[in-house]
N, C-alpha and C. Protein backbone atom coordinates (compact mmCIF):
# COMPACT_ATOMS: atom_id res chain seq x y z
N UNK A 1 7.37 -207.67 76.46
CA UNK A 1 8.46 -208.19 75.67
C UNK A 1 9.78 -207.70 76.26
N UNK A 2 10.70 -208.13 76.22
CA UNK A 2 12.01 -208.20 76.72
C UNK A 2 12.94 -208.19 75.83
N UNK A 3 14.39 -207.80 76.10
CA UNK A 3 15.29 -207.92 75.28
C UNK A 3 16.43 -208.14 76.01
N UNK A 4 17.29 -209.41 75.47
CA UNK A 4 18.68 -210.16 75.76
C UNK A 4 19.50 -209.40 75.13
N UNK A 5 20.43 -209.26 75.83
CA UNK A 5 21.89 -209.03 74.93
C UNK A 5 22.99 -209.07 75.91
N UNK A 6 23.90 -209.62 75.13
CA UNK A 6 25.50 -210.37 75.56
C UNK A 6 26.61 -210.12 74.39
N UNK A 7 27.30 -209.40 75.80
CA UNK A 7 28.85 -208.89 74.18
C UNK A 7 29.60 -209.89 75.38
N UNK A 8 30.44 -210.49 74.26
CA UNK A 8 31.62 -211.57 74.65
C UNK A 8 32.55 -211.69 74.14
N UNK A 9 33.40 -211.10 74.57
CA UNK A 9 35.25 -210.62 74.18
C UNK A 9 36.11 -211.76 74.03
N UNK A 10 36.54 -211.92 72.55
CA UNK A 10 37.05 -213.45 72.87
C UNK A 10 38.39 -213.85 72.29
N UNK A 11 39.56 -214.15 72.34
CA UNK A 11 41.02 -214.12 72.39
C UNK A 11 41.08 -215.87 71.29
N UNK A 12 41.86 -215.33 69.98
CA UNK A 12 41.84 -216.52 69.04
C UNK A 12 43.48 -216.56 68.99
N UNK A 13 43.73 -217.58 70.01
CA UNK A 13 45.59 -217.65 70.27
C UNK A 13 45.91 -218.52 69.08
N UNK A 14 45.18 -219.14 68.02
CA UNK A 14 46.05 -219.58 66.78
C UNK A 14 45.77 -219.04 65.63
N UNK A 15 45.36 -217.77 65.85
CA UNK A 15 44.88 -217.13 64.55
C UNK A 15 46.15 -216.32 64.36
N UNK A 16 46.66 -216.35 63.02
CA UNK A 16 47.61 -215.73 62.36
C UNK A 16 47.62 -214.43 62.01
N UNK A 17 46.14 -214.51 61.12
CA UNK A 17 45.71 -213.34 59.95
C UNK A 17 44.63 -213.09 60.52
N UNK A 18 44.48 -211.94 59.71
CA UNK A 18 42.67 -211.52 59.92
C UNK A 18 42.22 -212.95 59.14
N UNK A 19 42.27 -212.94 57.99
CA UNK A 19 41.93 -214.27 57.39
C UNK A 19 41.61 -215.46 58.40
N UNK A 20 42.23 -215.85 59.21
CA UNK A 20 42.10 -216.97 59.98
C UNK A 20 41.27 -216.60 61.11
N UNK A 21 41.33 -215.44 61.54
CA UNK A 21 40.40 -214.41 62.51
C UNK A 21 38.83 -214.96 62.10
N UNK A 22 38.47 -214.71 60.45
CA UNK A 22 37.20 -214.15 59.95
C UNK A 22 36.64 -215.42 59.59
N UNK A 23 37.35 -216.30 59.47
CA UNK A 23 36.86 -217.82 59.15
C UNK A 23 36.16 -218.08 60.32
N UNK A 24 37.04 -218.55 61.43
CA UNK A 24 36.47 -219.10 62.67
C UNK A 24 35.32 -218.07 63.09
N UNK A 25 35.36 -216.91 62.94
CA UNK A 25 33.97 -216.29 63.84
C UNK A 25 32.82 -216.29 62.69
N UNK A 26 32.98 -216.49 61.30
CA UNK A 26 32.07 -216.59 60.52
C UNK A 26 31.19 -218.06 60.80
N UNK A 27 32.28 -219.10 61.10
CA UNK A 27 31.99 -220.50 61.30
C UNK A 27 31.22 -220.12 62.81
N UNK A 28 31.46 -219.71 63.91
CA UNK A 28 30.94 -219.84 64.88
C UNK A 28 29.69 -218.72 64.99
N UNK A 29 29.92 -217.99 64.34
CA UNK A 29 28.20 -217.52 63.79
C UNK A 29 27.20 -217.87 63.33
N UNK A 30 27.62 -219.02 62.25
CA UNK A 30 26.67 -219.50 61.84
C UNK A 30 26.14 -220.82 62.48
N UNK A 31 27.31 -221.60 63.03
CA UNK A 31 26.69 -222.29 64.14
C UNK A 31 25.76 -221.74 65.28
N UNK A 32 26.14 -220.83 65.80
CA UNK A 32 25.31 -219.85 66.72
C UNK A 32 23.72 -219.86 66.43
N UNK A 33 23.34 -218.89 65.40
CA UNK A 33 22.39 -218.80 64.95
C UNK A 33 21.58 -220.02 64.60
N UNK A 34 22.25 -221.12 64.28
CA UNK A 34 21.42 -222.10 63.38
C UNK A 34 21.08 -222.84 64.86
N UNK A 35 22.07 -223.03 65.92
CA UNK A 35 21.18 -223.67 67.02
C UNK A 35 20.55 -223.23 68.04
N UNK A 36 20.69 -221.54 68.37
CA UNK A 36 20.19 -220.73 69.01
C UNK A 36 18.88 -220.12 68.63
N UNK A 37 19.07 -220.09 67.48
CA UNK A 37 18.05 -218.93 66.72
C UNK A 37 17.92 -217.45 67.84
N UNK A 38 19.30 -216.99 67.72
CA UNK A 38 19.64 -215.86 68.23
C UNK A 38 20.03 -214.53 67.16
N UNK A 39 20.29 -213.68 67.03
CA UNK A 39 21.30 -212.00 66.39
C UNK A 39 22.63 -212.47 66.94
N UNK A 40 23.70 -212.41 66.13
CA UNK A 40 24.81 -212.39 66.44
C UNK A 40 25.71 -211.54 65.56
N UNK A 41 26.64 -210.79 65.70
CA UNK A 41 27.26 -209.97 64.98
C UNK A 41 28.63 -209.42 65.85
N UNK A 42 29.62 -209.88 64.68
CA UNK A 42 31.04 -208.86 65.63
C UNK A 42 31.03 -207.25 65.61
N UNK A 43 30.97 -206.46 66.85
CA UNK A 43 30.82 -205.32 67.45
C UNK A 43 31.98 -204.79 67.63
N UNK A 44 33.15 -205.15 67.39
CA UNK A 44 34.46 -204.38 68.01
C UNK A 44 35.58 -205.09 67.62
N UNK A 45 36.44 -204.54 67.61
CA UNK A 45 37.68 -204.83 67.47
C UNK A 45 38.21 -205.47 65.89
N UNK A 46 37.60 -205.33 64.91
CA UNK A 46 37.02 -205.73 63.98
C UNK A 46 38.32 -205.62 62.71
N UNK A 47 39.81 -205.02 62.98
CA UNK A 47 41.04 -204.83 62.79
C UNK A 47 42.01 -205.61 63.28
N UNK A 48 41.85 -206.34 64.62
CA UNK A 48 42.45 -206.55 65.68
C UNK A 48 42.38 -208.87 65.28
N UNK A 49 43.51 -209.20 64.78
CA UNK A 49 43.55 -210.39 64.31
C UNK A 49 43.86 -211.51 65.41
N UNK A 50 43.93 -211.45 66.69
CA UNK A 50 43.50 -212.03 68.03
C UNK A 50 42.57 -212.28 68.69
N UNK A 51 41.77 -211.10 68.80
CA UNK A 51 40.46 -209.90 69.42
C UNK A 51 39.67 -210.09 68.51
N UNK A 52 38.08 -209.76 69.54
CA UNK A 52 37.32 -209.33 68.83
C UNK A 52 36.01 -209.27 70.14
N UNK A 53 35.25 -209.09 69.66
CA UNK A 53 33.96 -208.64 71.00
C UNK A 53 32.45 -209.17 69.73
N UNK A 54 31.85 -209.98 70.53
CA UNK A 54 30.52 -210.48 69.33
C UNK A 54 29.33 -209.88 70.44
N UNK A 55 28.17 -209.83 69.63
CA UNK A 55 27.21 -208.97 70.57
C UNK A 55 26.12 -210.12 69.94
N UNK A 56 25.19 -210.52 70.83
CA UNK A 56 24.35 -211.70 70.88
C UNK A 56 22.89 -210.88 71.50
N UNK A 57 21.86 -211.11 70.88
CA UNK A 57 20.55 -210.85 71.36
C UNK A 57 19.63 -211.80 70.91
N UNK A 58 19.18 -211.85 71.76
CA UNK A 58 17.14 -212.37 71.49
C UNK A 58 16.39 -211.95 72.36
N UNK A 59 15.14 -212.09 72.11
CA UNK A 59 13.97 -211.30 72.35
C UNK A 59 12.75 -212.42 72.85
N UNK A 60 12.03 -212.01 74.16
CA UNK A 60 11.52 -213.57 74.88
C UNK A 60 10.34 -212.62 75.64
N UNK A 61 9.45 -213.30 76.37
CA UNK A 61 8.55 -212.85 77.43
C UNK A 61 9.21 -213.31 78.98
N UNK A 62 9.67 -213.75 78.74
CA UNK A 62 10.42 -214.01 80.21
C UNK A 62 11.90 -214.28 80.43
N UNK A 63 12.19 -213.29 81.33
CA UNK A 63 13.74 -213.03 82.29
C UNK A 63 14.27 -214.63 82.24
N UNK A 64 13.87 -215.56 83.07
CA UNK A 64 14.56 -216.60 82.93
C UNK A 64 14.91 -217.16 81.35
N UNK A 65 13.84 -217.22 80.42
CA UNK A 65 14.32 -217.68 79.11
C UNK A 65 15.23 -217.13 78.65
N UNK A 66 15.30 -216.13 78.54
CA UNK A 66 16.69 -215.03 77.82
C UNK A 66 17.34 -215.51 78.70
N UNK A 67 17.95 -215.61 80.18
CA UNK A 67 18.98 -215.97 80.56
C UNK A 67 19.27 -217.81 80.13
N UNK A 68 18.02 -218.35 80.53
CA UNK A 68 18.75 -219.69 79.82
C UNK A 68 19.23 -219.88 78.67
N UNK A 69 18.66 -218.70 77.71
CA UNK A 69 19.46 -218.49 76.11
C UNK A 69 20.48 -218.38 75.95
N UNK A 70 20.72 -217.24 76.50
CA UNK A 70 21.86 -216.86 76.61
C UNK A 70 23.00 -217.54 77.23
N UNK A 71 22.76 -217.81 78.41
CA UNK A 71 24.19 -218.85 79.11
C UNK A 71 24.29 -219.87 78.56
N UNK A 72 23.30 -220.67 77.45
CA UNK A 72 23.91 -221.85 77.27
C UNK A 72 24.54 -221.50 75.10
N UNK A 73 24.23 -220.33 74.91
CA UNK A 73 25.31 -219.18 74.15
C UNK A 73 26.47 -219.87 74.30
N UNK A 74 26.66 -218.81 75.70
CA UNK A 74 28.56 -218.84 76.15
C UNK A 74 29.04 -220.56 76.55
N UNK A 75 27.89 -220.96 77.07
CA UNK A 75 28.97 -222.39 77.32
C UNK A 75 29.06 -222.96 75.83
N UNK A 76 28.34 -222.74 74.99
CA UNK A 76 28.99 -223.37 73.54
C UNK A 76 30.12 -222.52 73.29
N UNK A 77 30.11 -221.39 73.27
CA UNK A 77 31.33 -220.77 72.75
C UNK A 77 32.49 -220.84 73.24
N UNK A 78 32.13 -221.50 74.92
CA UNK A 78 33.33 -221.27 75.31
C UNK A 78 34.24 -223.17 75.15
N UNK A 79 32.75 -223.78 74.88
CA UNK A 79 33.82 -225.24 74.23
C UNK A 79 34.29 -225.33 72.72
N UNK A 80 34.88 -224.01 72.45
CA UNK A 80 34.88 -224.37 70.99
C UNK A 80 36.69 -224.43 71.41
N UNK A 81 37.43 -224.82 70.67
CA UNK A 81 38.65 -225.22 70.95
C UNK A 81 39.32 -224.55 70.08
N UNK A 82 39.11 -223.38 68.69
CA UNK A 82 39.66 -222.62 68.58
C UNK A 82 39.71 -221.02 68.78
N UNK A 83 39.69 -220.87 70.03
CA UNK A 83 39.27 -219.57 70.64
C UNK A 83 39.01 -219.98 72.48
N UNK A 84 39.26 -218.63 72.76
CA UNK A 84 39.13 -218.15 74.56
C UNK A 84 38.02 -217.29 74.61
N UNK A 85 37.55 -217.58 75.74
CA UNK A 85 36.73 -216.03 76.42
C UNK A 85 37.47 -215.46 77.44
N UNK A 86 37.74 -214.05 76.78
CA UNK A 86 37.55 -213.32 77.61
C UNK A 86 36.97 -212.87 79.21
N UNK A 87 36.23 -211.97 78.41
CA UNK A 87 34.95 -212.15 79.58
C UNK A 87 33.35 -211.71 78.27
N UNK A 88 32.68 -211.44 79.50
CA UNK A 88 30.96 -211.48 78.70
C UNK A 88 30.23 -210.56 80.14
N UNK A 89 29.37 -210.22 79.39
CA UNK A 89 28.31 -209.22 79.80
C UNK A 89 26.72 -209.54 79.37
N UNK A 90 26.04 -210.00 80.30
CA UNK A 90 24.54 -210.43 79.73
C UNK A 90 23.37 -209.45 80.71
N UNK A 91 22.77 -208.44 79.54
CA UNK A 91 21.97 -207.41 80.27
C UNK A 91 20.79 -208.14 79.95
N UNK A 92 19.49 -207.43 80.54
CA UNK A 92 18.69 -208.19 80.09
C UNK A 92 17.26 -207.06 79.97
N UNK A 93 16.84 -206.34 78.86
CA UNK A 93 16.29 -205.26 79.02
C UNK A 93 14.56 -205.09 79.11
């Protein structure tokens, strides 16, 4: 058994408030999960109404599956149009 995980630092240039912060990553969590069937949870920056860092895992028998999980993760996240990436980190244990 294996274990995925990906933290992905991600910059919300029309977010005002934390309020407007906690909407969009609540919304893109639960999208996450419901088409991934992945763990997703914000890890950092968790004060910070721009910022923030989300940490993504799943759990597979094979290296390639976790990576195909995972990268096609970030390319959804990164077409979402309210929010940037940063950058991302995908270990694979």
């Amino acid at each position: 058994m294996l274990l995925g995980v990906c933290t992905i630092n991600l910059y919300f240039p029309d977010s005002h408030s934390l309020k407007d912060k906690r909407s969009i990553i609540q919304s893109i969590k639960l999208r996450i999960r419901n088409k991934f069937n992945v763990s997703v949870s914000e890890i950092n920056n968790h004060e910070l109404w721009k910022n923030t860092t989300l940490g993504i895992s799943c759990i597979g028998n094979e290296k390639s599956y976790l990576n195909d999980v995972l990268n096609e993760v970030i390319r959804f996240i990164e077409h979402q149009n309210s929010l940037q990436v940063i950058d991302f980190k995908t270990t694979i244990l």
